[in-house]
C-alpha atoms as a PDB file:
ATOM      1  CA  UNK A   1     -21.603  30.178 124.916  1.00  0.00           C
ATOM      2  CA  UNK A   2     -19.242  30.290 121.852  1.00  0.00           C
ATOM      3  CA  UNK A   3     -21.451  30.601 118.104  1.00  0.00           C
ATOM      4  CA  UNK A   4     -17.967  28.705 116.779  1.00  0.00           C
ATOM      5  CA  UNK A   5     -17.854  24.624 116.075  1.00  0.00           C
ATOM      6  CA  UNK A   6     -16.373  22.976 118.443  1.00  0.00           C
ATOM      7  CA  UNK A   7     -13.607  20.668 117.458  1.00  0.00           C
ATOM      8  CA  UNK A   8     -10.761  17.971 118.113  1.00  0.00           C
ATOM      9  CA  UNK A   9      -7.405  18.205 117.324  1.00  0.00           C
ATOM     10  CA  UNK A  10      -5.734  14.414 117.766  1.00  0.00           C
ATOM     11  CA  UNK A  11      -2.117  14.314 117.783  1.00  0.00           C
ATOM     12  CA  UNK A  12      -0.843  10.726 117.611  1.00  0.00           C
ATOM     13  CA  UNK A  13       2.676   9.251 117.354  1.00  0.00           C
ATOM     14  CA  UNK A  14       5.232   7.846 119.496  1.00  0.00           C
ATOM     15  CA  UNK A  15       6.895   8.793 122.307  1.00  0.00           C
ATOM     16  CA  UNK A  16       9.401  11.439 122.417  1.00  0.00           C
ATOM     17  CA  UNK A  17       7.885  12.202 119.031  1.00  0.00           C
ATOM     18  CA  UNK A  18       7.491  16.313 120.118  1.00  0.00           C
ATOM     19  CA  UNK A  19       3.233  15.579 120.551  1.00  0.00           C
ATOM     20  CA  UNK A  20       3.520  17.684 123.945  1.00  0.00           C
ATOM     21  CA  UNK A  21       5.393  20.107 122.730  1.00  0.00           C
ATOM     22  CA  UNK A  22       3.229  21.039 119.806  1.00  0.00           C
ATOM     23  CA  UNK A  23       0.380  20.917 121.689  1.00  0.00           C
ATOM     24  CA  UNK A  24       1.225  23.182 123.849  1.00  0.00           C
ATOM     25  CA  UNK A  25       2.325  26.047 121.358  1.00  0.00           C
ATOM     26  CA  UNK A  26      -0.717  25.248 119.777  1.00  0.00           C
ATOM     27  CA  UNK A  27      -3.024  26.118 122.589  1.00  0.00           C
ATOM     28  CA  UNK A  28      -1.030  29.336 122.990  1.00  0.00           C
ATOM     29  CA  UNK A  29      -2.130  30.411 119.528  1.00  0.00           C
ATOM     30  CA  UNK A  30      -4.969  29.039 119.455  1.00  0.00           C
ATOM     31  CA  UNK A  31      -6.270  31.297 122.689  1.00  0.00           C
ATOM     32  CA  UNK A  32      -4.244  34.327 121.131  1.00  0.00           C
ATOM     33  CA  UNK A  33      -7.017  33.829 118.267  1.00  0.00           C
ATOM     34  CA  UNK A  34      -9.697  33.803 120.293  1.00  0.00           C
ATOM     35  CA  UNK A  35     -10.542  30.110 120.476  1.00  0.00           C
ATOM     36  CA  UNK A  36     -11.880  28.343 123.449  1.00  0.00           C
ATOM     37  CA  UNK A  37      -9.478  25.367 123.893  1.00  0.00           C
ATOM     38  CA  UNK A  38      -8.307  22.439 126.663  1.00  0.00           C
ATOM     39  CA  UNK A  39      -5.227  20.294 125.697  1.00  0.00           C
ATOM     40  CA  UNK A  40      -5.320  16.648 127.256  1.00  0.00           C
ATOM     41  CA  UNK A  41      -1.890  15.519 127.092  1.00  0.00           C
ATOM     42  CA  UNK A  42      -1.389  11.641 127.730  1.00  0.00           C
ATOM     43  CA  UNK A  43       0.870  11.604 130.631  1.00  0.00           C
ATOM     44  CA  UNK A  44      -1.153  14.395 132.734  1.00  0.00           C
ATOM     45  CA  UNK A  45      -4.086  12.099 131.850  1.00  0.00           C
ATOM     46  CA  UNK A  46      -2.828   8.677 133.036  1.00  0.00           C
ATOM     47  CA  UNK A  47      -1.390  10.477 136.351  1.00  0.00           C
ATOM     48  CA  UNK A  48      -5.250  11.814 136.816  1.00  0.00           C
ATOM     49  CA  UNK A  49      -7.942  10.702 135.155  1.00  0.00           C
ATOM     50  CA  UNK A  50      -6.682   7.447 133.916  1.00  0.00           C
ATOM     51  CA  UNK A  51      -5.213   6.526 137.327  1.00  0.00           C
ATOM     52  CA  UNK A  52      -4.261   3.061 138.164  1.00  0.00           C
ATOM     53  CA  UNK A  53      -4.259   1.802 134.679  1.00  0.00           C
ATOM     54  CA  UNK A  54      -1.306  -0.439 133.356  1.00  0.00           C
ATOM     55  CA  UNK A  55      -0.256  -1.003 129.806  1.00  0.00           C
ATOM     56  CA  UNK A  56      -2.093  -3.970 128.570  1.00  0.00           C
ATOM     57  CA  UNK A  57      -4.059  -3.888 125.458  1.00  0.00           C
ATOM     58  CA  UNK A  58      -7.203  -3.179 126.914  1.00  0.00           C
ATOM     59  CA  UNK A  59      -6.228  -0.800 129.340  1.00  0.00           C
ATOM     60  CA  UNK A  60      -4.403   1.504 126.691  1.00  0.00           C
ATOM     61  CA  UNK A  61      -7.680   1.381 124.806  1.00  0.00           C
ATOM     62  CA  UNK A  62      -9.718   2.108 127.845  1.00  0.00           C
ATOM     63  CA  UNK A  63      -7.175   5.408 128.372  1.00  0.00           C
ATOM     64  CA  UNK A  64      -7.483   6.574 124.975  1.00  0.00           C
ATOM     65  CA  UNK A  65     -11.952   5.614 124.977  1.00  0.00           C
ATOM     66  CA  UNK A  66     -11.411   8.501 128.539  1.00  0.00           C
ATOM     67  CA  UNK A  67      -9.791  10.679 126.343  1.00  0.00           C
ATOM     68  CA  UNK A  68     -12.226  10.713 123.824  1.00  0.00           C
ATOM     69  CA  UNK A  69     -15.109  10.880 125.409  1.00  0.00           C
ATOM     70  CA  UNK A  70     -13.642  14.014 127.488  1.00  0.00           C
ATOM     71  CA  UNK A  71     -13.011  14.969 124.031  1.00  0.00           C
ATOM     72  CA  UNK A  72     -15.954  14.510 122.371  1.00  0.00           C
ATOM     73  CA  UNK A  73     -17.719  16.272 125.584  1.00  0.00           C
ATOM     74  CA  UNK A  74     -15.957  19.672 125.115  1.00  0.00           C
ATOM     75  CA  UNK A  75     -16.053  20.149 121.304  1.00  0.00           C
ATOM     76  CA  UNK A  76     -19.611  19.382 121.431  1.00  0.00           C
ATOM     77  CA  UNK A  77     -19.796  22.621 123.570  1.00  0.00           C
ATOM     78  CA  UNK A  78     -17.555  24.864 121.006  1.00  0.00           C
ATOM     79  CA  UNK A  79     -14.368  24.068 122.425  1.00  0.00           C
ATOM     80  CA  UNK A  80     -11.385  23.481 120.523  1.00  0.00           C
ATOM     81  CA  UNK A  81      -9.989  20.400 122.108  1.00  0.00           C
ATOM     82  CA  UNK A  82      -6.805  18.800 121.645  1.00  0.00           C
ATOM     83  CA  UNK A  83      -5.114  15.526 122.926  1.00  0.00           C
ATOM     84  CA  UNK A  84      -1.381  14.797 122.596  1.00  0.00           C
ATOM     85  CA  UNK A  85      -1.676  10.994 123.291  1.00  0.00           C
ATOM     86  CA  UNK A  86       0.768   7.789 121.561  1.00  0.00           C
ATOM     87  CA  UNK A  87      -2.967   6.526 121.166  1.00  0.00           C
ATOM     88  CA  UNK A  88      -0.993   3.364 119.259  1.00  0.00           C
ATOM     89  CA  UNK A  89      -4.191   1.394 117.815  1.00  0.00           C
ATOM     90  CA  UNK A  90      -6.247   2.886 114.617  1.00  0.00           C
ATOM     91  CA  UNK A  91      -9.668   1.211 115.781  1.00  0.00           C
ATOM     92  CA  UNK A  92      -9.725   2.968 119.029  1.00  0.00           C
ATOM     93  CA  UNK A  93      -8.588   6.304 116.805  1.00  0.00           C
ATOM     94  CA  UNK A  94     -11.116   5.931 114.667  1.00  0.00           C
ATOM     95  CA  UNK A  95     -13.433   5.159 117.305  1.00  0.00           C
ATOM     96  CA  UNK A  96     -13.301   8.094 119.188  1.00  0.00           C
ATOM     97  CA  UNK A  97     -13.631  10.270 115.634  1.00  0.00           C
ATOM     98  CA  UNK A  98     -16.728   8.635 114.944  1.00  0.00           C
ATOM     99  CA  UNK A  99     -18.092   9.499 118.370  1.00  0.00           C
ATOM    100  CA  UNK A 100     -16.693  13.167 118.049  1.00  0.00           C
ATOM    101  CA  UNK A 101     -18.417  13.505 114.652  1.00  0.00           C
ATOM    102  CA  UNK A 102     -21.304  11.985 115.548  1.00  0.00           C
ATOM    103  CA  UNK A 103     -22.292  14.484 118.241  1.00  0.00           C
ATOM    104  CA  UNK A 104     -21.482  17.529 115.174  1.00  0.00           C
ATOM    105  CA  UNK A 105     -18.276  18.991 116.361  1.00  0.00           C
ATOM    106  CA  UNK A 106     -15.023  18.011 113.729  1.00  0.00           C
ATOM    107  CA  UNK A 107     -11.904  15.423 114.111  1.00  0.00           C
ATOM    108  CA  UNK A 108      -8.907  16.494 113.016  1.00  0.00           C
ATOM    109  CA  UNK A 109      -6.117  13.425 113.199  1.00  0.00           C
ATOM    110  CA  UNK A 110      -2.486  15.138 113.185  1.00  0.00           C
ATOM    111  CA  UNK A 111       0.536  11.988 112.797  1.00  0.00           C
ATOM    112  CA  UNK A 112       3.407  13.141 114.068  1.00  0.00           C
ATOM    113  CA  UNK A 113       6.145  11.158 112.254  1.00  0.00           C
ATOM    114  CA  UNK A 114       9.771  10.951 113.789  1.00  0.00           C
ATOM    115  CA  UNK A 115      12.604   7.675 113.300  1.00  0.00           C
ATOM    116  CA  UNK A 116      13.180   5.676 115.816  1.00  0.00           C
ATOM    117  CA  UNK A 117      16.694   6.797 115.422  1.00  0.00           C
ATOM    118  CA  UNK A 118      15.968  10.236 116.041  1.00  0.00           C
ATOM    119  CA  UNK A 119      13.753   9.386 118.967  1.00  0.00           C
ATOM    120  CA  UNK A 120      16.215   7.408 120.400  1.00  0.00           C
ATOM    121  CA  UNK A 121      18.872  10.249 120.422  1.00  0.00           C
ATOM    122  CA  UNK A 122      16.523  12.739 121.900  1.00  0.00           C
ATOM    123  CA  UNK A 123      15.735  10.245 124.931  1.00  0.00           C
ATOM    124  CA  UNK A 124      17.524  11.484 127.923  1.00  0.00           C
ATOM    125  CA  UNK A 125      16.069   8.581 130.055  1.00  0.00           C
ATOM    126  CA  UNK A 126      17.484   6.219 127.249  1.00  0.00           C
ATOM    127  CA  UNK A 127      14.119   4.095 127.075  1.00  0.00           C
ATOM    128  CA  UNK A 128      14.453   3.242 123.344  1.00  0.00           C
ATOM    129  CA  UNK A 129      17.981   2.140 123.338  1.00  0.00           C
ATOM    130  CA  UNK A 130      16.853  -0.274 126.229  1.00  0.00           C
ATOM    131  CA  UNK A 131      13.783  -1.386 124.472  1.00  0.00           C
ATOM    132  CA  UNK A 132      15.695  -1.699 121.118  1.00  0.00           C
ATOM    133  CA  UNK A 133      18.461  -4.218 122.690  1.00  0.00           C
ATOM    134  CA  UNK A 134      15.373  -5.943 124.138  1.00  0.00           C
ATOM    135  CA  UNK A 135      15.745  -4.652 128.357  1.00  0.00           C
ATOM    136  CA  UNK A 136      12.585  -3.205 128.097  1.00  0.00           C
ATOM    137  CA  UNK A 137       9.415  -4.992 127.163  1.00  0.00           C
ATOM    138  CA  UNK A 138       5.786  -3.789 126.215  1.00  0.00           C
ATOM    139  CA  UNK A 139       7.874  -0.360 124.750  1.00  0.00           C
ATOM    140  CA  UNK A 140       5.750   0.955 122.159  1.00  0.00           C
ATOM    141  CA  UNK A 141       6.662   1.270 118.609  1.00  0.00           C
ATOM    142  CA  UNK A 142       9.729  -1.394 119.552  1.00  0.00           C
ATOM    143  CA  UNK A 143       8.480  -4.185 121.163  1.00  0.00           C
ATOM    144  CA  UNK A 144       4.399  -3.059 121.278  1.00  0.00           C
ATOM    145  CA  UNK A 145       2.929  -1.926 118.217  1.00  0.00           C
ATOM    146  CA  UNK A 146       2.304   1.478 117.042  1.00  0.00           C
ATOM    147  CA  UNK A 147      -0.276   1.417 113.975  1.00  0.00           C
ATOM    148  CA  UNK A 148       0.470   4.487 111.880  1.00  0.00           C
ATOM    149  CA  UNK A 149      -2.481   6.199 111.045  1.00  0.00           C
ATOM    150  CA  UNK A 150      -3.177   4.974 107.109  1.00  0.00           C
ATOM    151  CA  UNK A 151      -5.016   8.673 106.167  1.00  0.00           C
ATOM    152  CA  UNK A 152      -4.228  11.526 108.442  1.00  0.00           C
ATOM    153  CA  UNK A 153      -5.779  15.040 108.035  1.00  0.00           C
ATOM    154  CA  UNK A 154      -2.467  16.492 108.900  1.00  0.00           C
ATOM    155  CA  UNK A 155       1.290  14.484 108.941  1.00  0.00           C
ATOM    156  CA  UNK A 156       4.348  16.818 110.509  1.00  0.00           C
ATOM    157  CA  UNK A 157       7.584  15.268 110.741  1.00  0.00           C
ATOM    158  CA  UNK A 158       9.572  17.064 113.946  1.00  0.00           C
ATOM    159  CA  UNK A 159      12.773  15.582 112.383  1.00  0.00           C
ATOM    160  CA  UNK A 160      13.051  17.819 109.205  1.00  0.00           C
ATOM    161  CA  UNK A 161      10.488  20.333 110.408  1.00  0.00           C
ATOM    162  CA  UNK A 162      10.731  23.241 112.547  1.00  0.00           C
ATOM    163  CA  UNK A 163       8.331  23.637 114.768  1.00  0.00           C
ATOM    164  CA  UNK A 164       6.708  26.787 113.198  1.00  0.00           C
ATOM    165  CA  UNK A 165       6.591  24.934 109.919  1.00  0.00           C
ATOM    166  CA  UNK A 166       4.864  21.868 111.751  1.00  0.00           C
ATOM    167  CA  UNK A 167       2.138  24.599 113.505  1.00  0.00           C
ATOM    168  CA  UNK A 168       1.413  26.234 110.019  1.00  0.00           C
ATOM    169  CA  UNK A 169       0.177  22.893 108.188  1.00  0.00           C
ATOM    170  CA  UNK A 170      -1.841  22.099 111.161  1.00  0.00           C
ATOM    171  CA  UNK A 171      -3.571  25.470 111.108  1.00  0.00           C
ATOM    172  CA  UNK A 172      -3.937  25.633 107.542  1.00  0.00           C
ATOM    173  CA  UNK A 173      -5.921  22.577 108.066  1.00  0.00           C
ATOM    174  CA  UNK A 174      -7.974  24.081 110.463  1.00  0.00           C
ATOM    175  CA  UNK A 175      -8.214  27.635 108.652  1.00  0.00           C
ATOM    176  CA  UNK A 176      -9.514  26.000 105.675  1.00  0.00           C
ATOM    177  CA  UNK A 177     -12.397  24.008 107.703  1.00  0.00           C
ATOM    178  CA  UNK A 178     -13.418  27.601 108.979  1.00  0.00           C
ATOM    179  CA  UNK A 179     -12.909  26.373 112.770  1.00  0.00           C
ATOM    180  CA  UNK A 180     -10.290  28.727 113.918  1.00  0.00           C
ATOM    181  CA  UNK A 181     -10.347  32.896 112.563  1.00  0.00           C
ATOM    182  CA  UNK A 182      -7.665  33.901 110.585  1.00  0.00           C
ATOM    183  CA  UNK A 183      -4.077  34.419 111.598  1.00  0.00           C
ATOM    184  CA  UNK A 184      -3.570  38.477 112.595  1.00  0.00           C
ATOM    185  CA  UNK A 185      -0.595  39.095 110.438  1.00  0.00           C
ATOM    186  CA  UNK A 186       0.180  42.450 111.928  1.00  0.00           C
ATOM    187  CA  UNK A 187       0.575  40.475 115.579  1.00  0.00           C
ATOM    188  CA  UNK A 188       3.951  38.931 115.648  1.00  0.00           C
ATOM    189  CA  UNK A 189       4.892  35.137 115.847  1.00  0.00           C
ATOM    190  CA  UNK A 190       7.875  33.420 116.270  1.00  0.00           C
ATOM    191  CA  UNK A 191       8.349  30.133 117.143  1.00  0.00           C
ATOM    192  CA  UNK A 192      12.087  28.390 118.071  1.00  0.00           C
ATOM    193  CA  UNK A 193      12.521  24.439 116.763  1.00  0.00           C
ATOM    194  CA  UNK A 194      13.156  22.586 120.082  1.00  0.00           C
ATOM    195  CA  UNK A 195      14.647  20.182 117.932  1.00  0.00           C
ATOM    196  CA  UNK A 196      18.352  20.594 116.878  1.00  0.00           C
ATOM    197  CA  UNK A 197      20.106  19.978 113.697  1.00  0.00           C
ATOM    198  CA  UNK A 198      21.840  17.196 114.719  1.00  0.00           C
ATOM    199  CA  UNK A 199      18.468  15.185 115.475  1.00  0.00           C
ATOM    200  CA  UNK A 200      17.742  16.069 111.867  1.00  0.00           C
ATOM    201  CA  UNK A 201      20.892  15.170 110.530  1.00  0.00           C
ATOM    202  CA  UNK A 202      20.823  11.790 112.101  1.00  0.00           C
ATOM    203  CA  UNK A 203      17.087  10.700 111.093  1.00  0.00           C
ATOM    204  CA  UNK A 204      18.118  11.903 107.505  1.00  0.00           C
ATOM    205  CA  UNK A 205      20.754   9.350 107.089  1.00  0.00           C
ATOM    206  CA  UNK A 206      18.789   6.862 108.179  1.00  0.00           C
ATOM    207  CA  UNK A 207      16.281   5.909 105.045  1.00  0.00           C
ATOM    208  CA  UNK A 208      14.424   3.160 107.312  1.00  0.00           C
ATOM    209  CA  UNK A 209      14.553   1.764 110.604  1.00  0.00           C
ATOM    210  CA  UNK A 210      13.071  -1.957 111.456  1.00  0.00           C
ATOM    211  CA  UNK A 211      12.496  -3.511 115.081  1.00  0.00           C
ATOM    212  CA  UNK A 212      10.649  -6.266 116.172  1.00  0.00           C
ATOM    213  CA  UNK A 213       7.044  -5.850 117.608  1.00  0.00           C
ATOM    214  CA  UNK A 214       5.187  -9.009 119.013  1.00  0.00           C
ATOM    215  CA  UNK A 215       6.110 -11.597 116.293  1.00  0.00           C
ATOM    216  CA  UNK A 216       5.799  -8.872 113.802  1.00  0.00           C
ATOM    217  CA  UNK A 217       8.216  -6.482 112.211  1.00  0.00           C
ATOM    218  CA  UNK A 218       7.516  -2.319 112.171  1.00  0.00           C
ATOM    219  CA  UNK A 219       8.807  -0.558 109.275  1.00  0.00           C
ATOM    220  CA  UNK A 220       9.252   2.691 109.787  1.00  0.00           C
ATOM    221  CA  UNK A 221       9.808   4.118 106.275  1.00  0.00           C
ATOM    222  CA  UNK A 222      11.479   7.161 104.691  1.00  0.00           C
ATOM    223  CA  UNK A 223      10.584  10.593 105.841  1.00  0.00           C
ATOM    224  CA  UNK A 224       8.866  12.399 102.825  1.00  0.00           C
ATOM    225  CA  UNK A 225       9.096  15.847 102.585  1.00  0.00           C
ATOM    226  CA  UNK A 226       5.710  17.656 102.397  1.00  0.00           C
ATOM    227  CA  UNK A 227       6.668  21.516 101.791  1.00  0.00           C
ATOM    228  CA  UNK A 228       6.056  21.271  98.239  1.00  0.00           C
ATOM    229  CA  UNK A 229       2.603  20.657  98.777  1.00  0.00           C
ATOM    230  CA  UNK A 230       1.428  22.885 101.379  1.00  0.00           C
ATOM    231  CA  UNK A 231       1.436  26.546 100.921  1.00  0.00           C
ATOM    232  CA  UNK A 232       1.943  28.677 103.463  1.00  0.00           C
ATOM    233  CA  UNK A 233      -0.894  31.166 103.814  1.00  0.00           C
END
């Protein structure tokens, strides 16, 4: 039995967005630290333990309430938990954070930002170009909403970021809530961006992107940079 808090890291954004991939670089670090962790990542869950759902409203939530609660179950216990789900509605969000902290362990919400634009280049299956020219319905963050999360802990943006810049604010975050040790700066790290300069290009010529979302319009607004505010440690 671990002595350390137990805790959940929540990546949320859309699809294609690079939720997977941080996750998984994550957990690598996190167990080179020493930290007890499990990564749920959406589509592993929906081919398992969220089986035989569709993509309704209500079963979306009831994926995302399975997450959480698996969630909530293992940082309770001192693991470090984290889920790499779209997870498109805030209520259900902060749902399961309530339920995490309520049983002691810590919520950490990470948004991981990226333009449509960008995520529509990176899409080898070309799902957003479809959705955008209106081929593919229920889509979300085109025509199914995707509710940005209105006070993250953590924001990255995989279109300006690097990957090892985007894994540094979200473990300063949890450095400075004293859930994970401190990095071993005589061990070498070295992370490669999976996602190339001309992604990054694109999304930065693109100041806002607009698309139509069950009656309603989704603004997806300028990409702010952040480095001037977070220090590396």
């Amino acid at each position: 039995m671990t002595s350390r808090k137990g805790f959940t890291l929540w990546l949320t954004g859309l699809s294609g967005a690079g939720k997977t991939t941080l996750a998984a670089l994550l957990a690598t670090e996190l167990r080179a630290r020493g930290v007890s962790v499990e990564v749920l990542d959406g589509d592993e869950v929906r081919t398992n333990l969220s089986k035989g759902l569709g993509f309704s409203k209500e079963d979306r939530d009831t994926n995302i309430r399975r997450i959480g609660y698996v969630c909530r179950l293992l940082s309770r216990n001192g693991v470090g938990t984290v889920s790499a789900a779209i997870s498109p509605y805030s209520a259900v969000r902060d749902e399961v954070r309530r339920a995490v902290e309520k049983d002691g362990a810590e919520f950490v919400e990470v948004f991981v930002k990226c333009p449509i634009a960008v995520l529509a280049e990176r899409d080898v299956k070309g799902l957003y170009k479809k959705a955008l020219a209106g081929d593919l319905k229920g889509f979300t963050g085109v025509s199914d909403p995707y509710e940005e999360p209105l006070a993250p802990d953590v924001v990255v943006e995989t279109d300006r970021e690097s990957v090892e810049f985007s894994i540094g604010k979200i473990f300063h975050e949890l450095e400075q809530r004293g859930l994970i040790p401190e990095a071993d700066l005589n061990r070498p790290r070295r992370v490669r961006s999976v996602f190339s300069g001309r992604w990054r290009r694109h999304a930065q010529r693109s100041s806002s992107v607009s698309v139509a979302g069950r009656g309603r319009r989704l603004t997806i607004l300028k990409r702010l940079f952040l480095e001037r505010r977070f220090k590396r440690r």
